[in-house]
PDB file of N, CA and C in Angstrom:
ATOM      1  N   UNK A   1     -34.045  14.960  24.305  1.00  0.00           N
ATOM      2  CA  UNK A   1     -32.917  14.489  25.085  1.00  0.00           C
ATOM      3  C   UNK A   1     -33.214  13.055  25.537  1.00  0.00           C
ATOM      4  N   UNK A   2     -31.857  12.341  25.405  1.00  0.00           N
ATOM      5  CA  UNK A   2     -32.262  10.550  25.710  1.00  0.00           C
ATOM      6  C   UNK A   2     -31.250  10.193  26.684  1.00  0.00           C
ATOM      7  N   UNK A   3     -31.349   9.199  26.693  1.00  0.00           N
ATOM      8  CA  UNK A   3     -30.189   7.848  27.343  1.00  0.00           C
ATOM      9  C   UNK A   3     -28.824   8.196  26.263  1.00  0.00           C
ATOM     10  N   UNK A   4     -27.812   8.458  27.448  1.00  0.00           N
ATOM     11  CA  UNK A   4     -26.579   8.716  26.337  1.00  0.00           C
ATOM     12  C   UNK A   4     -25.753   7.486  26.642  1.00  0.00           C
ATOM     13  N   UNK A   5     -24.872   6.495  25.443  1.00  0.00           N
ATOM     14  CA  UNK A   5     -23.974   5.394  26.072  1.00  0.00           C
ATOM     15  C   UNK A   5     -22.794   5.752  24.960  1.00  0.00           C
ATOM     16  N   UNK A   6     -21.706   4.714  24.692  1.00  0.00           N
ATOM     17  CA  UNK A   6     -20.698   4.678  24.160  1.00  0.00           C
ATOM     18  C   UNK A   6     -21.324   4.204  22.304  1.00  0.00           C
ATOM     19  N   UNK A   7     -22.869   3.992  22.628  1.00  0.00           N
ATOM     20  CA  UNK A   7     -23.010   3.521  21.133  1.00  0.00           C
ATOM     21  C   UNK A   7     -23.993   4.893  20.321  1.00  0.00           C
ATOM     22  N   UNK A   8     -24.180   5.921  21.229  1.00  0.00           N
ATOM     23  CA  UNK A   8     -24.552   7.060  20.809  1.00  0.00           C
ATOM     24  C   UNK A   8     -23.380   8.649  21.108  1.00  0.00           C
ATOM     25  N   UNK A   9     -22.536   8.185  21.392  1.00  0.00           N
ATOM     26  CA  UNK A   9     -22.125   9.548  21.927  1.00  0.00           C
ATOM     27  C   UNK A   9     -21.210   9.900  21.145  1.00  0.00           C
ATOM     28  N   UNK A  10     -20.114  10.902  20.848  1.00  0.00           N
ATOM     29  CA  UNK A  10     -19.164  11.465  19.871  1.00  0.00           C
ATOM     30  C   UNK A  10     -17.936  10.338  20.696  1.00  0.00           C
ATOM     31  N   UNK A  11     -17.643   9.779  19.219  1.00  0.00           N
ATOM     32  CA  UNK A  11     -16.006   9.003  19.360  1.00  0.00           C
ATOM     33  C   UNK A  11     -14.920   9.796  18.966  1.00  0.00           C
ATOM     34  N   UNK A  12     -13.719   9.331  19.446  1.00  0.00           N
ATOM     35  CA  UNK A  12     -12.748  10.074  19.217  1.00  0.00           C
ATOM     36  C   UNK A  12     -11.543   9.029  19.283  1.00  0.00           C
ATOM     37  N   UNK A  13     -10.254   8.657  18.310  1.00  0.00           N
ATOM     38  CA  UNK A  13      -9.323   7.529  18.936  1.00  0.00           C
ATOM     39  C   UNK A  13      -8.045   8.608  19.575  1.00  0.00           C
ATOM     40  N   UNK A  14      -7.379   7.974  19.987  1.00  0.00           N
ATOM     41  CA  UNK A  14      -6.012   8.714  20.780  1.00  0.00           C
ATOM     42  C   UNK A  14      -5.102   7.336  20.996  1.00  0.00           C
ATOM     43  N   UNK A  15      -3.797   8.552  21.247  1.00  0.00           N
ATOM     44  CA  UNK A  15      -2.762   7.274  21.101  1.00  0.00           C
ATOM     45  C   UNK A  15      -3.004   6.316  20.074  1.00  0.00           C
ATOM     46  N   UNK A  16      -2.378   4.980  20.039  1.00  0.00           N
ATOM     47  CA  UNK A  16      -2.341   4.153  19.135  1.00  0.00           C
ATOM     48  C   UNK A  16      -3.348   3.296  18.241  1.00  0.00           C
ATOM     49  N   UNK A  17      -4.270   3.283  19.670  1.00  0.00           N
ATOM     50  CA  UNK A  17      -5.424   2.019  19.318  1.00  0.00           C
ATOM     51  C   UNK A  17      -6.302   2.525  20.569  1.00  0.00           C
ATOM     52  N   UNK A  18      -6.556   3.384  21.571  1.00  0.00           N
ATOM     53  CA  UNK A  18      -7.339   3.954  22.312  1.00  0.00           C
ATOM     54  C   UNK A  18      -8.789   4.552  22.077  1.00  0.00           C
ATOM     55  N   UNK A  19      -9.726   4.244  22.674  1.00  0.00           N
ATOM     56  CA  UNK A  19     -11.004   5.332  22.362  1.00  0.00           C
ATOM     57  C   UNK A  19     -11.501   5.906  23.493  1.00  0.00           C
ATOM     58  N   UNK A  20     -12.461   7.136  23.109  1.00  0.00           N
ATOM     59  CA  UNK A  20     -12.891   7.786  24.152  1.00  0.00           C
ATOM     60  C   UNK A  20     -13.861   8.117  23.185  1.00  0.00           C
ATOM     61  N   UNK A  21     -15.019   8.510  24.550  1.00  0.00           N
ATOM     62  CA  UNK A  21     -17.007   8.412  24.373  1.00  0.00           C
ATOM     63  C   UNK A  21     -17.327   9.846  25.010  1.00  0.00           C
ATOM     64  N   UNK A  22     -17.382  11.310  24.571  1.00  0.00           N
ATOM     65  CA  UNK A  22     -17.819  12.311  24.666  1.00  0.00           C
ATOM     66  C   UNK A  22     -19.217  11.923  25.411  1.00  0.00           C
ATOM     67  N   UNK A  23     -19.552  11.334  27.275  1.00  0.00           N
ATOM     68  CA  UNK A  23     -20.574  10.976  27.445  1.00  0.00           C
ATOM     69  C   UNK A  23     -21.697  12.187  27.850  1.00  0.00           C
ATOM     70  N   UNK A  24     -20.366  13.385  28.420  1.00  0.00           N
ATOM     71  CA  UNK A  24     -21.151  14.741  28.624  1.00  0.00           C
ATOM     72  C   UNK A  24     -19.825  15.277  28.156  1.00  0.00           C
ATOM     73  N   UNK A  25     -20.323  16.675  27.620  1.00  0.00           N
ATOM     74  CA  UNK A  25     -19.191  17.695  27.030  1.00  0.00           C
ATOM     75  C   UNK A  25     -19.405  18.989  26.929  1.00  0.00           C
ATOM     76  N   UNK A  26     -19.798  19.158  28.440  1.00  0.00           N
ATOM     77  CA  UNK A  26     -20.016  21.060  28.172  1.00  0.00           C
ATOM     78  C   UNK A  26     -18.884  21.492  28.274  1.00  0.00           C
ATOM     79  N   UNK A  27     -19.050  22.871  28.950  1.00  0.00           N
ATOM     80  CA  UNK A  27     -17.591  23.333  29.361  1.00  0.00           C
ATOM     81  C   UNK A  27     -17.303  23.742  30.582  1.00  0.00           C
ATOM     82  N   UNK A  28     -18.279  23.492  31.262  1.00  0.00           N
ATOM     83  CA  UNK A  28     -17.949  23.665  32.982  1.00  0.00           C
ATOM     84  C   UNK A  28     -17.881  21.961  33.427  1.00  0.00           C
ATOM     85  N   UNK A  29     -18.130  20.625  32.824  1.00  0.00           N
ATOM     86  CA  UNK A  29     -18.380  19.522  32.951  1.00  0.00           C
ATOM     87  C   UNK A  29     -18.130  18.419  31.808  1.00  0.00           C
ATOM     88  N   UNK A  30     -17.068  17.553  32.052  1.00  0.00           N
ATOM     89  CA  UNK A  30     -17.147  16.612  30.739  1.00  0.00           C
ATOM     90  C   UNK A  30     -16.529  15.482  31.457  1.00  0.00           C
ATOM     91  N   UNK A  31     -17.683  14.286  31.222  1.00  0.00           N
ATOM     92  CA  UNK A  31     -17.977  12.793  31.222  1.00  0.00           C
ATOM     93  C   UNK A  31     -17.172  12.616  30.373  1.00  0.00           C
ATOM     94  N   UNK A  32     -16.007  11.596  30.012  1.00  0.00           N
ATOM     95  CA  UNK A  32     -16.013  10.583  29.269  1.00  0.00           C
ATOM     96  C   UNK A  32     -15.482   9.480  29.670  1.00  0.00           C
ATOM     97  N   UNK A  33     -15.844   8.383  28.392  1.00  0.00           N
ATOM     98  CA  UNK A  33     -15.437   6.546  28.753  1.00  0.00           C
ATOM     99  C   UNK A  33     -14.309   6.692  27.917  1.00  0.00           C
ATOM    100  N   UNK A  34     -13.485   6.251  28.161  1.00  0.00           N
ATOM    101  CA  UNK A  34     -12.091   5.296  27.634  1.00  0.00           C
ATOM    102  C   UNK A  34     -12.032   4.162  27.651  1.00  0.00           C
ATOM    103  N   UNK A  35     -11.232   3.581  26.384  1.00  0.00           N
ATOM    104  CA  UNK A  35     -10.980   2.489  26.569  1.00  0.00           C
ATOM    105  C   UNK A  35      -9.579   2.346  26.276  1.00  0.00           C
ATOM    106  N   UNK A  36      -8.595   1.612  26.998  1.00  0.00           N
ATOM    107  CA  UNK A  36      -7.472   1.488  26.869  1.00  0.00           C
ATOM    108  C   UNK A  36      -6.793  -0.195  26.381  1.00  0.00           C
ATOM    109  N   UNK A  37      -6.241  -0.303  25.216  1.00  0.00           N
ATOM    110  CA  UNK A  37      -5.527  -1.863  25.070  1.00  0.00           C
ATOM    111  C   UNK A  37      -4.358  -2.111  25.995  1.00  0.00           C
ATOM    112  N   UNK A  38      -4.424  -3.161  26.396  1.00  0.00           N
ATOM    113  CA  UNK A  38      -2.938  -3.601  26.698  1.00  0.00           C
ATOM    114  C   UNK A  38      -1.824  -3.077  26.476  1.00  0.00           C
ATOM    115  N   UNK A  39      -1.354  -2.558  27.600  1.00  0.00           N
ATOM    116  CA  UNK A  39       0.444  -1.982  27.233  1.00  0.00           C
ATOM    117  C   UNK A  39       0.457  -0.923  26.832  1.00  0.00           C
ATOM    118  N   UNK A  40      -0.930  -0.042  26.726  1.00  0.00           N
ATOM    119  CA  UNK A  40      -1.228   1.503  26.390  1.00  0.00           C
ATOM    120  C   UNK A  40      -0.816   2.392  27.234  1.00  0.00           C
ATOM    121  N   UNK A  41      -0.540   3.873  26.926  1.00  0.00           N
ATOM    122  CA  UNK A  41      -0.017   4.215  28.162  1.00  0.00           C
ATOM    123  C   UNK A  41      -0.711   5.565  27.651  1.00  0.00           C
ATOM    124  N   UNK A  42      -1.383   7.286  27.783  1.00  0.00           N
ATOM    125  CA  UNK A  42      -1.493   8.672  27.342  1.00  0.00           C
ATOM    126  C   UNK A  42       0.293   9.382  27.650  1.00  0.00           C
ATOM    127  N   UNK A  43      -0.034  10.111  27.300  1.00  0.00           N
ATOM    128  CA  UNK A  43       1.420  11.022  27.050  1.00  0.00           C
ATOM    129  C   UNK A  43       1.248  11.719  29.220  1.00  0.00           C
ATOM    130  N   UNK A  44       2.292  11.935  29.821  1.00  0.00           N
ATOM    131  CA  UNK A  44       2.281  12.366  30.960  1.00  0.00           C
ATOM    132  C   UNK A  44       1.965  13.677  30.405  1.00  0.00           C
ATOM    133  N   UNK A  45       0.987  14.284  31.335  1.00  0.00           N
ATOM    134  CA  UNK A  45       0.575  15.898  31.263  1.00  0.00           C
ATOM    135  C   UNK A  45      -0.221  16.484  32.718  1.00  0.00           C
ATOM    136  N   UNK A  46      -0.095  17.721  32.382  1.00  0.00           N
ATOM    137  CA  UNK A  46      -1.168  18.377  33.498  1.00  0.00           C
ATOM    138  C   UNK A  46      -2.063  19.321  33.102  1.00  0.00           C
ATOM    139  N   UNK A  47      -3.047  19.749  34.151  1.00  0.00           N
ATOM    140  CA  UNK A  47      -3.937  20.977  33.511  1.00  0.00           C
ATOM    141  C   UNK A  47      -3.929  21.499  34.311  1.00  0.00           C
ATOM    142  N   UNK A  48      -4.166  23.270  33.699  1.00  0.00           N
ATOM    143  CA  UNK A  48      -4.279  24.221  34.605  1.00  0.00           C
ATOM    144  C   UNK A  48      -4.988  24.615  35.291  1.00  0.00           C
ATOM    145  N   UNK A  49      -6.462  24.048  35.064  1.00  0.00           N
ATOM    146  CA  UNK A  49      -7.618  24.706  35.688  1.00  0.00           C
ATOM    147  C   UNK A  49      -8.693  23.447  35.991  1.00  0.00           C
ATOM    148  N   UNK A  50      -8.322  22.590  35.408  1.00  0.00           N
ATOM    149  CA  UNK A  50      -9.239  21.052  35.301  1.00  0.00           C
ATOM    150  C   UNK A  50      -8.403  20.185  36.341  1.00  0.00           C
ATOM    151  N   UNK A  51      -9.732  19.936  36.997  1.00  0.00           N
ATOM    152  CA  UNK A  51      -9.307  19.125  37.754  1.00  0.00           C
ATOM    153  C   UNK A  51     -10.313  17.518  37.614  1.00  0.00           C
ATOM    154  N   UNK A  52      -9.367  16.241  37.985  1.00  0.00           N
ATOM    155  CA  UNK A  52      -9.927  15.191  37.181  1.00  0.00           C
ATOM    156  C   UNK A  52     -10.406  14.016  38.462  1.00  0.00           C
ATOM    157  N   UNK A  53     -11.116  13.399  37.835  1.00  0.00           N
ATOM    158  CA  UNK A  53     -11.766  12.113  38.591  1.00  0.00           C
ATOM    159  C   UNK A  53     -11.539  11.159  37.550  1.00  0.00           C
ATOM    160  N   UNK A  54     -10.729   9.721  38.039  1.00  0.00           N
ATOM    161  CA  UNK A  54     -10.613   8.743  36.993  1.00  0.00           C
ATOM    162  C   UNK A  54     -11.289   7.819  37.967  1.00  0.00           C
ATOM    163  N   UNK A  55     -11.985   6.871  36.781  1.00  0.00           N
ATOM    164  CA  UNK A  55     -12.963   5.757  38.089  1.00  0.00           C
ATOM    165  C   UNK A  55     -12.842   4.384  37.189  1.00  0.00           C
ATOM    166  N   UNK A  56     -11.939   3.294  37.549  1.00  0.00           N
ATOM    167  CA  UNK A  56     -11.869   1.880  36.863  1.00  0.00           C
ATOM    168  C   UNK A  56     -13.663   1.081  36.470  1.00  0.00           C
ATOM    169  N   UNK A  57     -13.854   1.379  35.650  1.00  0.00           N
ATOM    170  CA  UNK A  57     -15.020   0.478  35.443  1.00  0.00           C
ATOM    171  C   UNK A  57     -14.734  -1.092  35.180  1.00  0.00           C
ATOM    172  N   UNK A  58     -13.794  -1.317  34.179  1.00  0.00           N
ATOM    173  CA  UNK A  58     -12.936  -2.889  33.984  1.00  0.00           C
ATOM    174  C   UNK A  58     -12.164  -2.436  33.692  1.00  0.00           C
ATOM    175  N   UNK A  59     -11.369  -3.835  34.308  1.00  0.00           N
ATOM    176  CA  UNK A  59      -9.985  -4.063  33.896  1.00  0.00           C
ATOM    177  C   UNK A  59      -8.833  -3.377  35.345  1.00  0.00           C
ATOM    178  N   UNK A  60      -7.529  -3.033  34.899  1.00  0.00           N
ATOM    179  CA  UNK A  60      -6.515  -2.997  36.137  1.00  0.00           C
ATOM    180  C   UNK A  60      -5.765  -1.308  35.214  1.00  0.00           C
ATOM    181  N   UNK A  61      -6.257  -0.782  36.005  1.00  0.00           N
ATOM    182  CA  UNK A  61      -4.833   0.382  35.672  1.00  0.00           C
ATOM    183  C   UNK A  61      -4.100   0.910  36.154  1.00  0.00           C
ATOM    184  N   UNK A  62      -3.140   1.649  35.979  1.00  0.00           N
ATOM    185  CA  UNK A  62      -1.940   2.463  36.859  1.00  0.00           C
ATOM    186  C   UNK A  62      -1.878   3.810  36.608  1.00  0.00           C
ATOM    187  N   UNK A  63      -2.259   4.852  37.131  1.00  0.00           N
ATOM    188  CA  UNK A  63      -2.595   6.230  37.137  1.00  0.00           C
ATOM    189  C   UNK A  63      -1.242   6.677  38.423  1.00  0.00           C
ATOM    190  N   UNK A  64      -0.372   7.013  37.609  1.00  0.00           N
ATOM    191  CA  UNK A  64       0.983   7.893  37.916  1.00  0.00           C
ATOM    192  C   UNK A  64       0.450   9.277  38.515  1.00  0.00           C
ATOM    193  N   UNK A  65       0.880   9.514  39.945  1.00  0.00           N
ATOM    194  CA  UNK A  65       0.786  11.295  39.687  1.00  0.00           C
ATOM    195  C   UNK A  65       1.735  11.794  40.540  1.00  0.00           C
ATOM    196  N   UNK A  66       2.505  12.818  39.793  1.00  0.00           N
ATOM    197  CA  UNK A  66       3.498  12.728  40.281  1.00  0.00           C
ATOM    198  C   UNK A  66       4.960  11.889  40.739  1.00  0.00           C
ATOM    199  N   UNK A  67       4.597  11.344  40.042  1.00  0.00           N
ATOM    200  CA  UNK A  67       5.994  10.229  40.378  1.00  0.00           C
ATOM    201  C   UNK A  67       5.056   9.160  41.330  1.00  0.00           C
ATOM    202  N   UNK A  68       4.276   9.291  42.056  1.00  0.00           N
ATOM    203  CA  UNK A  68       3.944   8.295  42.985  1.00  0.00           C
ATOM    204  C   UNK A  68       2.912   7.310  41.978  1.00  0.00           C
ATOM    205  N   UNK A  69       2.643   5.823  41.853  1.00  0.00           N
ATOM    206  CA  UNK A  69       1.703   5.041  40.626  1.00  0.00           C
ATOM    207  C   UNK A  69       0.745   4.119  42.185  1.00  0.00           C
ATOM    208  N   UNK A  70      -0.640   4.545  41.648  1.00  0.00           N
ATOM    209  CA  UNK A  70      -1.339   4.157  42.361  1.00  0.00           C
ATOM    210  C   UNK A  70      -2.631   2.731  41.472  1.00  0.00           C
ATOM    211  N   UNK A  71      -2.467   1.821  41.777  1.00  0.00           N
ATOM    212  CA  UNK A  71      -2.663   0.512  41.145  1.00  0.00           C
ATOM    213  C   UNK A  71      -4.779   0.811  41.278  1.00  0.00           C
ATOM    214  N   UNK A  72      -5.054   1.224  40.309  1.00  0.00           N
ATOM    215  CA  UNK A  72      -6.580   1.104  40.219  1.00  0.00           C
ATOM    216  C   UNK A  72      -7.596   0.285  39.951  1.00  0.00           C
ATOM    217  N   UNK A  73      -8.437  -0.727  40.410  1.00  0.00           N
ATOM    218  CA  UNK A  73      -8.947  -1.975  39.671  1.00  0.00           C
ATOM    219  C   UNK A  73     -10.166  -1.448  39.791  1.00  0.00           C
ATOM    220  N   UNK A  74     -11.257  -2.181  38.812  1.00  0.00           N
ATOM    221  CA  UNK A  74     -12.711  -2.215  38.777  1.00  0.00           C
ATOM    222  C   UNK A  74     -13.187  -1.283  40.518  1.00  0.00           C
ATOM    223  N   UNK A  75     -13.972  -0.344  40.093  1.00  0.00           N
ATOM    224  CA  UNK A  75     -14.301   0.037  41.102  1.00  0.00           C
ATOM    225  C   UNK A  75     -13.811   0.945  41.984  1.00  0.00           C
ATOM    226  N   UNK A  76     -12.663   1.517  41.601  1.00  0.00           N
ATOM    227  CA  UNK A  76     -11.905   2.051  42.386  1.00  0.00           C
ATOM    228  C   UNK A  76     -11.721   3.626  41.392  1.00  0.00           C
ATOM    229  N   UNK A  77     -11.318   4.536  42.166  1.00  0.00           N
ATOM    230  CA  UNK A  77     -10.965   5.852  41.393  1.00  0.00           C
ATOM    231  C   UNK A  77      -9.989   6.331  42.275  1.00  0.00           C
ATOM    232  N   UNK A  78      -9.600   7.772  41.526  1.00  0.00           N
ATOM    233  CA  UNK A  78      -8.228   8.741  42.276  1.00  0.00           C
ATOM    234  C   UNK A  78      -8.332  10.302  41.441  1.00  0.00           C
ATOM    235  N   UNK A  79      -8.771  10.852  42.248  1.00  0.00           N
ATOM    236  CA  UNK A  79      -8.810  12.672  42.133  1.00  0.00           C
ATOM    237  C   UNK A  79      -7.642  12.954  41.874  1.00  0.00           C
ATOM    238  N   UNK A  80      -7.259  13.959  40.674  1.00  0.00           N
ATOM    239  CA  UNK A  80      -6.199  14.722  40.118  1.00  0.00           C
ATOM    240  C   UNK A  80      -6.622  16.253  40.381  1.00  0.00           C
ATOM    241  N   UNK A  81      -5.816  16.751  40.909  1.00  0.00           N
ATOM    242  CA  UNK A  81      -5.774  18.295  41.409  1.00  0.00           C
ATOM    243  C   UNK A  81      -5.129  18.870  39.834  1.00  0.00           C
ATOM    244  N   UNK A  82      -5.745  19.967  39.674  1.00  0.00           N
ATOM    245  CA  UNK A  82      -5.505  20.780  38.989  1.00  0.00           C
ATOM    246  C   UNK A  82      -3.653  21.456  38.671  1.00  0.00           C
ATOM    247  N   UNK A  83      -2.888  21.078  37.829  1.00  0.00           N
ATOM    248  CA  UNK A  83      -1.670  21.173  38.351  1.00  0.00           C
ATOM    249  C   UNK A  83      -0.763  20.233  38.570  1.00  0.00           C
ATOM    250  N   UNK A  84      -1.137  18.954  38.627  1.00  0.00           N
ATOM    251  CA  UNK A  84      -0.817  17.945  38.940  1.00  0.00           C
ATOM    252  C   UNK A  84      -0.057  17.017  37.618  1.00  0.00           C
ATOM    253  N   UNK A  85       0.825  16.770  37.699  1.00  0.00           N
ATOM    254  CA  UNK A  85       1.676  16.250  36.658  1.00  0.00           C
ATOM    255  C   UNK A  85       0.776  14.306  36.538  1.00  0.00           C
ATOM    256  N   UNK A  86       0.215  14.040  35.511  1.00  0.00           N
ATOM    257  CA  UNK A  86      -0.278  12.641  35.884  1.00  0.00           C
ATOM    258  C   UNK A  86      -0.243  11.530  34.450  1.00  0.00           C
ATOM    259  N   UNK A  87      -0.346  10.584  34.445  1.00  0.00           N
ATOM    260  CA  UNK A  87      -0.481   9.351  33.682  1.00  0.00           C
ATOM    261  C   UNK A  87      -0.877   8.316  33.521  1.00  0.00           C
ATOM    262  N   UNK A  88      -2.039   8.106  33.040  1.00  0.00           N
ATOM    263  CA  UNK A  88      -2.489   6.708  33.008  1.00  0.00           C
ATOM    264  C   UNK A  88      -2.129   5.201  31.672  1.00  0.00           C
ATOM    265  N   UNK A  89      -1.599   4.390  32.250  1.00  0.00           N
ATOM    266  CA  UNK A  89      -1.787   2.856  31.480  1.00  0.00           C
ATOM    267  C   UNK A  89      -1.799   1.912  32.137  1.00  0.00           C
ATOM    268  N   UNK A  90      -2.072   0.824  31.046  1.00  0.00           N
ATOM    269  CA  UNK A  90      -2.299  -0.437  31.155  1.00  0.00           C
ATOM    270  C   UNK A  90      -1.347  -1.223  30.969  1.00  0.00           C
ATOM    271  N   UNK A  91      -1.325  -1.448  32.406  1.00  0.00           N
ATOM    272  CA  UNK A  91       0.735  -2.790  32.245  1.00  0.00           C
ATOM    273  C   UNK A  91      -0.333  -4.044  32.193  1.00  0.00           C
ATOM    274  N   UNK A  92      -1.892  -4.150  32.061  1.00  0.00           N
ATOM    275  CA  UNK A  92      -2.367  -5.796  32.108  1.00  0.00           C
ATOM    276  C   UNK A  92      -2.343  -6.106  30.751  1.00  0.00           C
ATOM    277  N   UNK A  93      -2.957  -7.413  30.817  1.00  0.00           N
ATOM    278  CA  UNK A  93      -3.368  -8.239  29.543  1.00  0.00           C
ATOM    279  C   UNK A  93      -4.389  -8.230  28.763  1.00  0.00           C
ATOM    280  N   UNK A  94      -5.446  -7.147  29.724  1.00  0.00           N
ATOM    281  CA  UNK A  94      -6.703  -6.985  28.786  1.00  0.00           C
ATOM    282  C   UNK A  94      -7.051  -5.823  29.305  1.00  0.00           C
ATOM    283  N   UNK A  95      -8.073  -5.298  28.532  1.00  0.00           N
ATOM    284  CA  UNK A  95      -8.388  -3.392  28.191  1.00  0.00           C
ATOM    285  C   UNK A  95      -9.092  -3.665  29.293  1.00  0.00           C
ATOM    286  N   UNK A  96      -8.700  -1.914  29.593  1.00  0.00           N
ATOM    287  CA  UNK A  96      -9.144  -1.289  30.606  1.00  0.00           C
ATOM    288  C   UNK A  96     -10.040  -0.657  30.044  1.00  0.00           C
ATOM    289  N   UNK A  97     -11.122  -0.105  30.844  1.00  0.00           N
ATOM    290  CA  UNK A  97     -12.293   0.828  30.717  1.00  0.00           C
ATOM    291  C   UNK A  97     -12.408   1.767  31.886  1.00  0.00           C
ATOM    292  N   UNK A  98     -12.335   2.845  31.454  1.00  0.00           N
ATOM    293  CA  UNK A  98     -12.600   4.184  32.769  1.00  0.00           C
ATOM    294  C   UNK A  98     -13.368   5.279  32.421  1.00  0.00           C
ATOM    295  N   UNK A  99     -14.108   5.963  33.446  1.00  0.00           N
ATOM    296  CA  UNK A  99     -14.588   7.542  33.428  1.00  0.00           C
ATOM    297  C   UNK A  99     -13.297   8.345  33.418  1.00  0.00           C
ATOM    298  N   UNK A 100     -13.491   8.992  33.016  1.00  0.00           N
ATOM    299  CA  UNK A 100     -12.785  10.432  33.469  1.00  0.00           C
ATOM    300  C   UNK A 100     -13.506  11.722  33.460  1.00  0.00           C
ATOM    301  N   UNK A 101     -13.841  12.297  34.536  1.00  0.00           N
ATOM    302  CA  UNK A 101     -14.855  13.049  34.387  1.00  0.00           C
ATOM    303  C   UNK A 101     -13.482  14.774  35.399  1.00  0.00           C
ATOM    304  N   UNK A 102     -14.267  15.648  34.090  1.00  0.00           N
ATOM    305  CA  UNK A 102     -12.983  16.863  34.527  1.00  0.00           C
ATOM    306  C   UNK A 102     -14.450  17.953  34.718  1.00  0.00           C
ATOM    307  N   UNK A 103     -13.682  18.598  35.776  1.00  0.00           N
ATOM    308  CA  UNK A 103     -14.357  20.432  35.600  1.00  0.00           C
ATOM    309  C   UNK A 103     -13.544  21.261  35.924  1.00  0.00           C
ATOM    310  N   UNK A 104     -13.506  22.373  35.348  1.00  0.00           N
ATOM    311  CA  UNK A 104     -13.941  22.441  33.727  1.00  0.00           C
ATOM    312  C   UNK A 104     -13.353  21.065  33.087  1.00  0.00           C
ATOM    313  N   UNK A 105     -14.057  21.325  31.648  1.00  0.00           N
ATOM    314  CA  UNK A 105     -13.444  20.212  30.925  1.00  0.00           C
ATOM    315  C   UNK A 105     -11.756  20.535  30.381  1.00  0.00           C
ATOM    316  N   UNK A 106     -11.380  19.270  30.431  1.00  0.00           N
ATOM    317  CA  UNK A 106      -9.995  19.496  30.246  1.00  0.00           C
ATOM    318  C   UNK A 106      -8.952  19.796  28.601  1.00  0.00           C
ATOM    319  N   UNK A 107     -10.015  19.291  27.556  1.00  0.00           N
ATOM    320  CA  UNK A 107      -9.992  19.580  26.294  1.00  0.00           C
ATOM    321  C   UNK A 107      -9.398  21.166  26.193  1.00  0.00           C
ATOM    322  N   UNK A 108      -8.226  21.129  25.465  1.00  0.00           N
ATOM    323  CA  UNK A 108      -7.555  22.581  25.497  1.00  0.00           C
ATOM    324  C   UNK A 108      -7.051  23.137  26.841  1.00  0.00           C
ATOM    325  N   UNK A 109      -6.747  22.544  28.106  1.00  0.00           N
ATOM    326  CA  UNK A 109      -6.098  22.717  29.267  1.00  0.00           C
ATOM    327  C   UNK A 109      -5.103  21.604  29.695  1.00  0.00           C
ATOM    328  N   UNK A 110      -4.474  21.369  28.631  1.00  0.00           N
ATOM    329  CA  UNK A 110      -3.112  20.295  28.670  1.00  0.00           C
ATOM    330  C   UNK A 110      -1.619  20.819  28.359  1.00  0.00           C
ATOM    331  N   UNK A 111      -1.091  20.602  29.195  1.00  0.00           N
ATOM    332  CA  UNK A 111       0.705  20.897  29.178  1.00  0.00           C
ATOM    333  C   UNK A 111       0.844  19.629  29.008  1.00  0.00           C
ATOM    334  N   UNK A 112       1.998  18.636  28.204  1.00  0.00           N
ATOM    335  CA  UNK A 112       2.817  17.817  28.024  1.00  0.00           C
ATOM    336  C   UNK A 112       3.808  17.782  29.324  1.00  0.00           C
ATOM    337  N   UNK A 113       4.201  16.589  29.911  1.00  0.00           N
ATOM    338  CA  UNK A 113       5.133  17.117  31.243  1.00  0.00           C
ATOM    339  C   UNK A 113       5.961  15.948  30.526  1.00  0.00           C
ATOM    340  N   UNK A 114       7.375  16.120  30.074  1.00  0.00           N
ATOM    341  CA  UNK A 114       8.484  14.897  30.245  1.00  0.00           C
ATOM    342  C   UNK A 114       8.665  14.527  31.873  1.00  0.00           C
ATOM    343  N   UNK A 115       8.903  13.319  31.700  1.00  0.00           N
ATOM    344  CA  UNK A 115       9.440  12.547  32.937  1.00  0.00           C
ATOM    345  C   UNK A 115      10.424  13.106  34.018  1.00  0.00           C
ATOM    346  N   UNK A 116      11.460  13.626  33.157  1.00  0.00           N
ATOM    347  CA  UNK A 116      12.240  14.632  33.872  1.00  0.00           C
ATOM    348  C   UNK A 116      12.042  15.482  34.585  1.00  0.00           C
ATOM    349  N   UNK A 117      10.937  15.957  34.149  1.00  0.00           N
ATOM    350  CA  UNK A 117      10.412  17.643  35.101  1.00  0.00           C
ATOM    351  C   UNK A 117      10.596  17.220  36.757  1.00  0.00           C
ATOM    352  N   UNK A 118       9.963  15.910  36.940  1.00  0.00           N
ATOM    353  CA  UNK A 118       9.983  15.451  37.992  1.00  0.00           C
ATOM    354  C   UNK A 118      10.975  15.423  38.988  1.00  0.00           C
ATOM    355  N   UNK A 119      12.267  15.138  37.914  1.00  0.00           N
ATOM    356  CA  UNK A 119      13.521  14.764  38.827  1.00  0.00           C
ATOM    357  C   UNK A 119      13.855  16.018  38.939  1.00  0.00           C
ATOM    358  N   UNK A 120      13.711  17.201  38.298  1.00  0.00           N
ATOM    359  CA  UNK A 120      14.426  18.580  38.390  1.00  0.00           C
ATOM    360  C   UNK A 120      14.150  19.010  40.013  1.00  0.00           C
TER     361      UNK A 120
END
């Protein structure tokens, strides 16, 4: 067992041009890095049993939850409750980088939420 980073760990792309770094991946616990381009946005969703920690390493992001968008920069994070309708992108000019660290892991505990659900 070693030093785990983004240049040893399992890659994965999402969305358009997005990556993510499997930095831990059990199943009571999963680390990962993202990286997000400009003007990127994930699909709005929730989970049923995972609950999430997003933490800005660089760059500026906007993590939606619930209808309310809370402006995240370097350094900063925001806890997602389990249940929680949420969304993260990048309205800046240059990529963002974040943790997202879930327990359980959230892989296979995703509902899709349209925008609408909200207004119902």
């Amino acid at each position: 067992m070693g030093a785990i980073s983004t240049g040893n760990a399992e890659h994965y792309r999402w969305g358009e041009a997005s990556d993510g770094w499997h930095l831990l991946a059990g199943d009571d616990l999963s680390v990962i890095e993202e990286r997000m381009p400009p003007g990127s946005a994930e699909q709005r969703h929730r989970h049923v049993k995972a609950r999430q920690f997003f933490y800005v390493l660089e760059g500026d992001a906007v993590l939606e939850l619930e209808g309310l968008q809370y402006r995240l920069r370097r350094g900063e994070g925001l806890h997602v409750p389990p249940g929680i309708a949420h969304q993260i992108r990048n309205d800046s000019a240059a990529d963002v980088r974040f943790l997202v660290v879930s327990a359980p892991k959230s892989h296979g505990d995703r509902t899709l939420v349209p925008l609408a659900e909200d207004a119902a």
